[in-house]
N, C-alpha and C. Protein backbone atom coordinates (compact mmCIF):
# COMPACT_ATOMS: atom_id res chain seq x y z
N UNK A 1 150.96 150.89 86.15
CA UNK A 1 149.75 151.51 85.65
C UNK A 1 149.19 152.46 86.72
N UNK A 2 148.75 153.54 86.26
CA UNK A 2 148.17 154.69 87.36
C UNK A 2 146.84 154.43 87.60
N UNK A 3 146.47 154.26 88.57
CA UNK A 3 145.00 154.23 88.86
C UNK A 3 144.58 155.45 89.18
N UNK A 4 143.31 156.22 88.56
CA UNK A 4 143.00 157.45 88.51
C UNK A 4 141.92 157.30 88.90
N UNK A 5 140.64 156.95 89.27
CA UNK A 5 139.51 156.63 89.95
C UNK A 5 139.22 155.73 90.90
N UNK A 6 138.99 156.26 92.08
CA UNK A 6 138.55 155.37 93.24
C UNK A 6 137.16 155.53 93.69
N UNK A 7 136.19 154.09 93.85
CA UNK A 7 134.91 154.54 93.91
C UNK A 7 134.44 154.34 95.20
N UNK A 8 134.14 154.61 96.16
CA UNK A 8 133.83 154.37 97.35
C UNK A 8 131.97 153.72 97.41
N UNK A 9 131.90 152.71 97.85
CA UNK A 9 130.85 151.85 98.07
C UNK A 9 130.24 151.86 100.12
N UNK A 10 129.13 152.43 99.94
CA UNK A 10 128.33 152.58 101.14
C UNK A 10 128.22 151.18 101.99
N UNK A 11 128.55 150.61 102.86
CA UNK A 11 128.08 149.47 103.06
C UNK A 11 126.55 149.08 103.26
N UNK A 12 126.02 148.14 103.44
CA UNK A 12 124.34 147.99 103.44
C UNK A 12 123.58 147.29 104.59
N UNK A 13 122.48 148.10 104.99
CA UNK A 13 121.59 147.30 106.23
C UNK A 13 121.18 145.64 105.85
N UNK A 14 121.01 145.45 104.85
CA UNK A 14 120.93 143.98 104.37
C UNK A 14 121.85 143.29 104.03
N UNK A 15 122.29 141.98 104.33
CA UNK A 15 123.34 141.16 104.78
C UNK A 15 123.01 139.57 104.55
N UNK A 16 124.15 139.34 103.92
CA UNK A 16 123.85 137.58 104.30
C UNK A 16 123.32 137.13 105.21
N UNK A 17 123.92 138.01 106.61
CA UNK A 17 123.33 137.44 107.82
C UNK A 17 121.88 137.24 108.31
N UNK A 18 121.45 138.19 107.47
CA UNK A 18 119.71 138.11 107.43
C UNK A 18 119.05 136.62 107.27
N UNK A 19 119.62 136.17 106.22
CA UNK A 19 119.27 134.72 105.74
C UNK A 19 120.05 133.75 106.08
N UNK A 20 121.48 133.87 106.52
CA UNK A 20 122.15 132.35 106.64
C UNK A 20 123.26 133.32 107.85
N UNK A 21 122.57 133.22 109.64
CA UNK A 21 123.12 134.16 110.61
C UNK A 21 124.35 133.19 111.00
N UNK A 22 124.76 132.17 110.35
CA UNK A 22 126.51 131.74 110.60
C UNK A 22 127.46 131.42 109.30
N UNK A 23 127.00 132.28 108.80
CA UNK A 23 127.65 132.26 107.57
C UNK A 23 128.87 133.47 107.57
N UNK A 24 129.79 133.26 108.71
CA UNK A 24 130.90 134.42 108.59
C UNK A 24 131.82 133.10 108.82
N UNK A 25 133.19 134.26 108.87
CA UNK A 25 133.59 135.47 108.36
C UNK A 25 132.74 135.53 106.80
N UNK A 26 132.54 136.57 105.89
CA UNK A 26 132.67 136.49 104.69
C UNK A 26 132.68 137.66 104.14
N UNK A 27 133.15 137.81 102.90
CA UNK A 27 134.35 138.85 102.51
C UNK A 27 133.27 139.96 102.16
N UNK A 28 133.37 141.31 102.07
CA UNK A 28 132.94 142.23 102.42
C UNK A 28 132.07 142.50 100.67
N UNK A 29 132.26 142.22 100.06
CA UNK A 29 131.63 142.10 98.52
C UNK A 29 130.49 141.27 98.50
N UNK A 30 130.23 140.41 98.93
CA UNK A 30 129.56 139.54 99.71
C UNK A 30 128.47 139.25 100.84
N UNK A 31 128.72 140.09 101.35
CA UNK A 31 128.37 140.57 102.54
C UNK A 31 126.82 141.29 102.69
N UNK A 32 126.85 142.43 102.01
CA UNK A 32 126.25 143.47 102.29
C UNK A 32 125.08 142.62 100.45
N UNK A 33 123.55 142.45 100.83
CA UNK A 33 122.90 141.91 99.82
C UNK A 33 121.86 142.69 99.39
N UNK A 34 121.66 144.12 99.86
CA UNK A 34 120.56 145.28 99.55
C UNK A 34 120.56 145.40 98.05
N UNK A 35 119.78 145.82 97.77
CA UNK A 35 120.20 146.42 96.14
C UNK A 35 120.84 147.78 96.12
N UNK A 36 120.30 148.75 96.69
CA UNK A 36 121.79 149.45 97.12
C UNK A 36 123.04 148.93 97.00
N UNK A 37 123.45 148.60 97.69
CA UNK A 37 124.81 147.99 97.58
C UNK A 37 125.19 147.20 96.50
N UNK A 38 124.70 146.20 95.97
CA UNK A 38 124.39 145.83 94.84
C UNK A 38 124.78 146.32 93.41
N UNK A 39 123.62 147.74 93.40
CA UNK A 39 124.11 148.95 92.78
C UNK A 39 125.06 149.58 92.31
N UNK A 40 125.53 150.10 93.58
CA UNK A 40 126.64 150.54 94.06
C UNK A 40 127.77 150.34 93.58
N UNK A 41 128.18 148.75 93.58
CA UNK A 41 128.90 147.69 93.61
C UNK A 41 128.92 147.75 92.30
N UNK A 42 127.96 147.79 91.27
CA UNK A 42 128.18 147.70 89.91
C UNK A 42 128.96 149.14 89.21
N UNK A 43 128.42 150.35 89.66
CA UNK A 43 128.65 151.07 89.40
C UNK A 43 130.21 151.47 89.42
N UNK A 44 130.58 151.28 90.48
CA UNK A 44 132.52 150.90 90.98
C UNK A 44 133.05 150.06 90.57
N UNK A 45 132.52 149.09 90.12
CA UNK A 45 133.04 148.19 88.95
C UNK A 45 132.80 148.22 87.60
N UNK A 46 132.09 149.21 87.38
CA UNK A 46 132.06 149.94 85.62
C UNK A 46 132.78 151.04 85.80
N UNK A 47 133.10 151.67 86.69
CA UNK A 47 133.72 153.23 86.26
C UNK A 47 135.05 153.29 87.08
N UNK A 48 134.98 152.62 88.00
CA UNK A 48 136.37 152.65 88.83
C UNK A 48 137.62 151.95 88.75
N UNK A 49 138.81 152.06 88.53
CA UNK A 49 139.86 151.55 88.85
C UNK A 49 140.26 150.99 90.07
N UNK A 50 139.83 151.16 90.83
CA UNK A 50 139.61 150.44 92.42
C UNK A 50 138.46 150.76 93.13
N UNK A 51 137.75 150.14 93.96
CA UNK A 51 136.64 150.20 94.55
C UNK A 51 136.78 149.99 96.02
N UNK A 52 136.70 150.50 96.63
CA UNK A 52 136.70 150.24 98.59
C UNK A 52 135.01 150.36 99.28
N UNK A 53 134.91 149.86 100.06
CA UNK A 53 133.26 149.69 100.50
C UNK A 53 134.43 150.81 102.19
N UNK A 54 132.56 151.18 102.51
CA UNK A 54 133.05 152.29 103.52
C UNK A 54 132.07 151.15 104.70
N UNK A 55 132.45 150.98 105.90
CA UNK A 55 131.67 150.30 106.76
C UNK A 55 131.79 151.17 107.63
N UNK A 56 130.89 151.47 108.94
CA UNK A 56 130.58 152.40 109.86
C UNK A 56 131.07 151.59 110.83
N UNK A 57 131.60 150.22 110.93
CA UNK A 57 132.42 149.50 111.89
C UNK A 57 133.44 149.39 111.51
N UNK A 58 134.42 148.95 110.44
CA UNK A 58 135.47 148.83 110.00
C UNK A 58 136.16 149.61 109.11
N UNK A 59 135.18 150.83 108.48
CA UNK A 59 135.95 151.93 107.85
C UNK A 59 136.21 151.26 106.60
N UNK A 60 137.64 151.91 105.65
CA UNK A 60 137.45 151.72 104.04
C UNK A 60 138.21 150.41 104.60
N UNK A 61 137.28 149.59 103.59
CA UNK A 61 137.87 148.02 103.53
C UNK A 61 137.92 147.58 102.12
N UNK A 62 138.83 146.81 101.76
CA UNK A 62 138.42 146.40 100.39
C UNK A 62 137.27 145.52 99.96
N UNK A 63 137.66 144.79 98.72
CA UNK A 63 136.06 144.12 98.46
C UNK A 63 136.22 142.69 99.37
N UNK A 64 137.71 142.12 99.20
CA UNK A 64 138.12 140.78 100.36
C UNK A 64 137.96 141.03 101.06
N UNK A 65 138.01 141.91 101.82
CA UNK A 65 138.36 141.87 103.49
C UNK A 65 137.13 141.38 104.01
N UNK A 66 138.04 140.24 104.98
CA UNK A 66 136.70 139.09 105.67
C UNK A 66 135.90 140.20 106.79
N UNK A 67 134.84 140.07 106.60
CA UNK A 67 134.05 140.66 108.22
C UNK A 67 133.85 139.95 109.29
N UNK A 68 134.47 139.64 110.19
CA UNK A 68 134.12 138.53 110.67
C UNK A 68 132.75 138.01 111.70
N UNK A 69 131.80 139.53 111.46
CA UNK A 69 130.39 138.94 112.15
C UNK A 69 129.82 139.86 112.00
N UNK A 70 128.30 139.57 112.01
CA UNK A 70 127.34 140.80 111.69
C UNK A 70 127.65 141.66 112.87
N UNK A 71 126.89 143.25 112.26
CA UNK A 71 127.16 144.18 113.32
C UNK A 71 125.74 144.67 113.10
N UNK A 72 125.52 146.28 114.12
CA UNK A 72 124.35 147.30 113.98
C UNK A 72 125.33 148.31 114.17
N UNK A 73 126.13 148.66 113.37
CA UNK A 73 126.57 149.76 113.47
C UNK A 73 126.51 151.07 112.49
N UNK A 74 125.62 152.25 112.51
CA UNK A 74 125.48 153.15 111.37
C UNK A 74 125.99 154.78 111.63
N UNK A 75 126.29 155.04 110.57
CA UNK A 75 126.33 156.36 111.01
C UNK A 75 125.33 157.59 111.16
N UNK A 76 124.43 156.68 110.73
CA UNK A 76 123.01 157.33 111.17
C UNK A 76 122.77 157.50 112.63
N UNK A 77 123.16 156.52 113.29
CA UNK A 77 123.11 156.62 114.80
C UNK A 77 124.20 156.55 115.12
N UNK A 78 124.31 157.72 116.16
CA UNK A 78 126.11 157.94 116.80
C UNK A 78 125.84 157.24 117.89
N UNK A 79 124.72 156.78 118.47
CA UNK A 79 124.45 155.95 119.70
C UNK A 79 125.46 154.42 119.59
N UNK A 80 125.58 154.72 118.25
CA UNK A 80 126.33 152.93 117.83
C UNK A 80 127.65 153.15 117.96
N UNK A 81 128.43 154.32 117.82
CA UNK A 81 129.57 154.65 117.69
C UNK A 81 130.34 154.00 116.53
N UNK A 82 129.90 154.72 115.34
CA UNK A 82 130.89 154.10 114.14
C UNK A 82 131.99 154.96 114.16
N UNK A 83 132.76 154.08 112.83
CA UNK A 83 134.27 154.81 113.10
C UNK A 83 134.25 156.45 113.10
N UNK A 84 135.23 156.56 113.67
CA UNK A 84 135.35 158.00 113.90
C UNK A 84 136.45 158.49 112.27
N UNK A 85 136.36 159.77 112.30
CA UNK A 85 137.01 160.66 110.98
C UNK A 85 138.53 160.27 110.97
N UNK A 86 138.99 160.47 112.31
CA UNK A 86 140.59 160.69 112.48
C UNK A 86 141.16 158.88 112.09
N UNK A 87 140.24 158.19 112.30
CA UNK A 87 140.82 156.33 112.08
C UNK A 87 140.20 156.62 109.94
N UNK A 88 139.42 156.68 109.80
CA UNK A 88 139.16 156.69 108.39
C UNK A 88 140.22 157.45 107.87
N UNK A 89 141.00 158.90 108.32
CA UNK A 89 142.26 159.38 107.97
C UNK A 89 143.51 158.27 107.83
N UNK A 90 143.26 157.89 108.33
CA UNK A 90 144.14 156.82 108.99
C UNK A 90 144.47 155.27 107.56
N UNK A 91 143.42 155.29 107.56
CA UNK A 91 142.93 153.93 106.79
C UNK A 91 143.16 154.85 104.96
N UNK A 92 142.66 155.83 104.97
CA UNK A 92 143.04 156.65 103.93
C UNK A 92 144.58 156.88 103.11
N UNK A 93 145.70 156.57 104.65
CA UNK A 93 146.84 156.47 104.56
C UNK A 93 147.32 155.40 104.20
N UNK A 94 147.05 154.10 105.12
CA UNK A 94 147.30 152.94 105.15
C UNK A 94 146.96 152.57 104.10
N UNK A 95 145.70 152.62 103.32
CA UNK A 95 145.53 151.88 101.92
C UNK A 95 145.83 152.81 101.10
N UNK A 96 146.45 153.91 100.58
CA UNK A 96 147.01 155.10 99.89
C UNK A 96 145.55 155.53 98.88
N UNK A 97 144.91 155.65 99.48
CA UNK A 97 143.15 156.07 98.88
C UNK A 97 143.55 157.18 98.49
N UNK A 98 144.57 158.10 98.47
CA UNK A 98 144.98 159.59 98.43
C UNK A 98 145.55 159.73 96.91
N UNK A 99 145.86 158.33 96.72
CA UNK A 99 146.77 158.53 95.40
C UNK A 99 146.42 158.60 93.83
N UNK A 100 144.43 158.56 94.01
CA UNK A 100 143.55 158.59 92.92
C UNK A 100 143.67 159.99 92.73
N UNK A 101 143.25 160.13 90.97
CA UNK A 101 143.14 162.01 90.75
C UNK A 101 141.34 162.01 91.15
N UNK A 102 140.75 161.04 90.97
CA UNK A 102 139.33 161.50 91.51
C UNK A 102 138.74 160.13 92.05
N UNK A 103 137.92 160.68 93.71
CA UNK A 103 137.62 159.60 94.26
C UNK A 103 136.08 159.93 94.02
N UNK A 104 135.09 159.01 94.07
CA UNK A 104 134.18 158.68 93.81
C UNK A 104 133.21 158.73 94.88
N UNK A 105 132.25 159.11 95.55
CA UNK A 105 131.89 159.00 96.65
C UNK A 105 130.47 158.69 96.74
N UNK A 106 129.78 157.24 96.90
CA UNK A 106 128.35 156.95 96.95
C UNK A 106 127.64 157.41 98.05
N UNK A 107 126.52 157.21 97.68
CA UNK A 107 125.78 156.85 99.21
C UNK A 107 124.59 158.03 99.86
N UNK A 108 124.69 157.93 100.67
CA UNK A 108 123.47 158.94 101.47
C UNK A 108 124.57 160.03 102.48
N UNK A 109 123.34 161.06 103.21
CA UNK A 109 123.97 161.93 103.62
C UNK A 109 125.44 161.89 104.38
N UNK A 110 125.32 160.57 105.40
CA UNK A 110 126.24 160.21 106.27
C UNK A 110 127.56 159.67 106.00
N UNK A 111 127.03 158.68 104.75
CA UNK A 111 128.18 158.02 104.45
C UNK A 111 129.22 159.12 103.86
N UNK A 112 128.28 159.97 102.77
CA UNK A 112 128.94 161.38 102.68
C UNK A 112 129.69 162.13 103.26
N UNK A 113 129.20 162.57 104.71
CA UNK A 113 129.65 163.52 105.54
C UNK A 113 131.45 162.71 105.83
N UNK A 114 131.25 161.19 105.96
CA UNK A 114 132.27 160.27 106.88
C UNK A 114 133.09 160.41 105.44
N UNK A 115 133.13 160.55 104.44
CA UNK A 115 134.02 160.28 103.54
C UNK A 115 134.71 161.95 103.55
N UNK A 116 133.50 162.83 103.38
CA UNK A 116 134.39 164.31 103.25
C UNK A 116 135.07 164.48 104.34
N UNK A 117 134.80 163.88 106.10
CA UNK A 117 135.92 163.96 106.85
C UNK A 117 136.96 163.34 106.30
N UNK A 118 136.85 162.09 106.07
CA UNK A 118 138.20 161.37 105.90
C UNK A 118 139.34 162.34 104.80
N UNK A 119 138.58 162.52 103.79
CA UNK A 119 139.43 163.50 102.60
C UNK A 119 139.44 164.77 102.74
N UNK A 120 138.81 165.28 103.68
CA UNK A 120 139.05 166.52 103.54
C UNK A 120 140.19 167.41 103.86
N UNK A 121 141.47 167.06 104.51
CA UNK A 121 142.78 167.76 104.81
C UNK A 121 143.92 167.66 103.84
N UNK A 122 143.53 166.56 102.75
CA UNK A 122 144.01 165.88 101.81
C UNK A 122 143.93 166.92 100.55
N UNK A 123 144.72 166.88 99.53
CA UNK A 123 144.90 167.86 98.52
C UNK A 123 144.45 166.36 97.50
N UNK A 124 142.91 166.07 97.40
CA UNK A 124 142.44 165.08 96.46
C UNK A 124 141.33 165.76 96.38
N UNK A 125 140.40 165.34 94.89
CA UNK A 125 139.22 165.41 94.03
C UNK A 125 138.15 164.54 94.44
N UNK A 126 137.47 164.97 95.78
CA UNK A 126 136.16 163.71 96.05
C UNK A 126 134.86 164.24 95.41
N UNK A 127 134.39 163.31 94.29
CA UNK A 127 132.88 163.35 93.86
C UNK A 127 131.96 162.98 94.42
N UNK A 128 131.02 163.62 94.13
CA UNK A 128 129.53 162.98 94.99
C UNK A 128 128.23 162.71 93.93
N UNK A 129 128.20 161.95 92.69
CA UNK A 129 127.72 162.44 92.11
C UNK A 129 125.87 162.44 91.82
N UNK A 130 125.54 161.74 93.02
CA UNK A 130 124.32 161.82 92.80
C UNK A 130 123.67 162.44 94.33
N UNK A 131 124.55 163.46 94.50
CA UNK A 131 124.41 163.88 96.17
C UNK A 131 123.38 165.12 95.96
N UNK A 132 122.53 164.71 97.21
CA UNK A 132 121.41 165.63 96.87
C UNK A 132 119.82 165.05 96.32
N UNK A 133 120.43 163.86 95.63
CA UNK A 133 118.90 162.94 95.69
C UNK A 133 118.23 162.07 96.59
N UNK A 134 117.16 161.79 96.54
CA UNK A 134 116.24 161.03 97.39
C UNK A 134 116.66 159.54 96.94
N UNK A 135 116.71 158.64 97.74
CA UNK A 135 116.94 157.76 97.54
C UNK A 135 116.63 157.03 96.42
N UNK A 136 115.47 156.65 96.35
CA UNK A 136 115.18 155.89 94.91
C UNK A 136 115.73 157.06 93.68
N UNK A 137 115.39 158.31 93.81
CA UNK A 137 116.22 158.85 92.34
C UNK A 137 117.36 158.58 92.17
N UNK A 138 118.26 158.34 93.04
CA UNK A 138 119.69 158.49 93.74
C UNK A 138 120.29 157.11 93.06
N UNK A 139 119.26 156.13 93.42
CA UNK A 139 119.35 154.68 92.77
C UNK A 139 118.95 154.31 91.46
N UNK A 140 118.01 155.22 90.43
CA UNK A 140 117.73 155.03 89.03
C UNK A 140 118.56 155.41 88.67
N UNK A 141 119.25 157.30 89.07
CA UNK A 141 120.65 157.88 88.48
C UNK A 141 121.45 156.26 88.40
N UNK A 142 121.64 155.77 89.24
CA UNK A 142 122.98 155.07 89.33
C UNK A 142 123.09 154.20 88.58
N UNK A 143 121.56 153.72 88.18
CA UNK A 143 121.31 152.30 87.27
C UNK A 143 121.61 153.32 86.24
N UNK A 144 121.09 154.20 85.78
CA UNK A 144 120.75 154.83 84.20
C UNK A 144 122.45 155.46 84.02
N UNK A 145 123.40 155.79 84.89
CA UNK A 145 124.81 155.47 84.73
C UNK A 145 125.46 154.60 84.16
N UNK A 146 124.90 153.19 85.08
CA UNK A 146 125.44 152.28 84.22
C UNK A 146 125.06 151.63 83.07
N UNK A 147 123.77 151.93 82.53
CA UNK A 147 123.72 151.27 81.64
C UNK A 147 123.89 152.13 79.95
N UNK A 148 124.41 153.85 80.76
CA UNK A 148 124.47 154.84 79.43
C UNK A 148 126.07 154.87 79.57
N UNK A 149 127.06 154.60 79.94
CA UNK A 149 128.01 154.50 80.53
C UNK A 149 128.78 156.09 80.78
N UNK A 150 127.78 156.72 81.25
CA UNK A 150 127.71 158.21 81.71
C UNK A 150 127.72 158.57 83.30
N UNK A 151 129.18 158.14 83.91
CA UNK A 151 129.28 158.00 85.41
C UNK A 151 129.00 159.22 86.25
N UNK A 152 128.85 160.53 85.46
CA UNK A 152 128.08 161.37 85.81
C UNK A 152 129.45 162.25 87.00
N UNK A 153 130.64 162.44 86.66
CA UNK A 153 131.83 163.14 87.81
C UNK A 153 132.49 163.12 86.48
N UNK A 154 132.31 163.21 85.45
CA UNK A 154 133.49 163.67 84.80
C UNK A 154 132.87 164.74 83.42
């Protein structure tokens, strides 16, 4: 079967670890408890054929992949040093993220910017489709997506 949509999921400042700080490893679906992410998470699981979460420490991970401890790492702050473009190329390869006709791309400015590095040398279709909104609009679009089942990239 061809998988033709890949949705890329932002990872989130809110965390299990907030509420239960030894509760690792635990798997990356899991993990991240914002409503953002949350969101997100629904949205890539109504419209996507595969879903990968983007972490600013560990890059595209799937929804298993264990984390094995909280971090502060964003790409909001380069002071933190999240992954760099050329390892997300990398990880792009390694999990064949290249092989969707259209990838999906959530999130805010940064997570943005880190995904159009990763795809950008690549001869693939990355969407952005609620790029350009303020956060809370950014987050009703996404609800009012899923519940009109109008993913809004096609």
């Amino acid at each position: 079967m061809t998988q033709n949509r890949l949705v890329i999921v932002p990872c989130g400042k809110r965390t299990i670890w907030d509420k239960h700080p030894d509760q690792w490893p635990t798997r990356a679906d899991d993990a991240y408890t914002g409503t953002p992410f949350k969101l997100n998470r629904r949205y890539a699981e109504r419209f996507g054929d595969r879903w990968v979460v983007l972490s600013a420490k560990y890059g595209f991970v799937g929804p298993e992949f264990e984390i094995p401890c909280p971090c502060e790492i964003s790409f909001k702050l380069k002071k933190t040093e999240p992954i760099d473009a050329l390892t997300l190329r990398q990880h792009v390869e390694e999990m064949a993220l290249d092989c969707f006709s259209v990838i999906v791309g959530l999130g805010g400015v940064e997570y943005r910017n880190a995904m159009t590095a990763a795809f950008d040398p690549l001869a693939v279709h990355v969407v952005f489709p609620f790029a350009g909104l303020p956060t809370g609009k950014r987050l009703r679009a996404t609800k009012q997506a899923i519940d009109t089942g109008d993913s809004r990239f096609e």
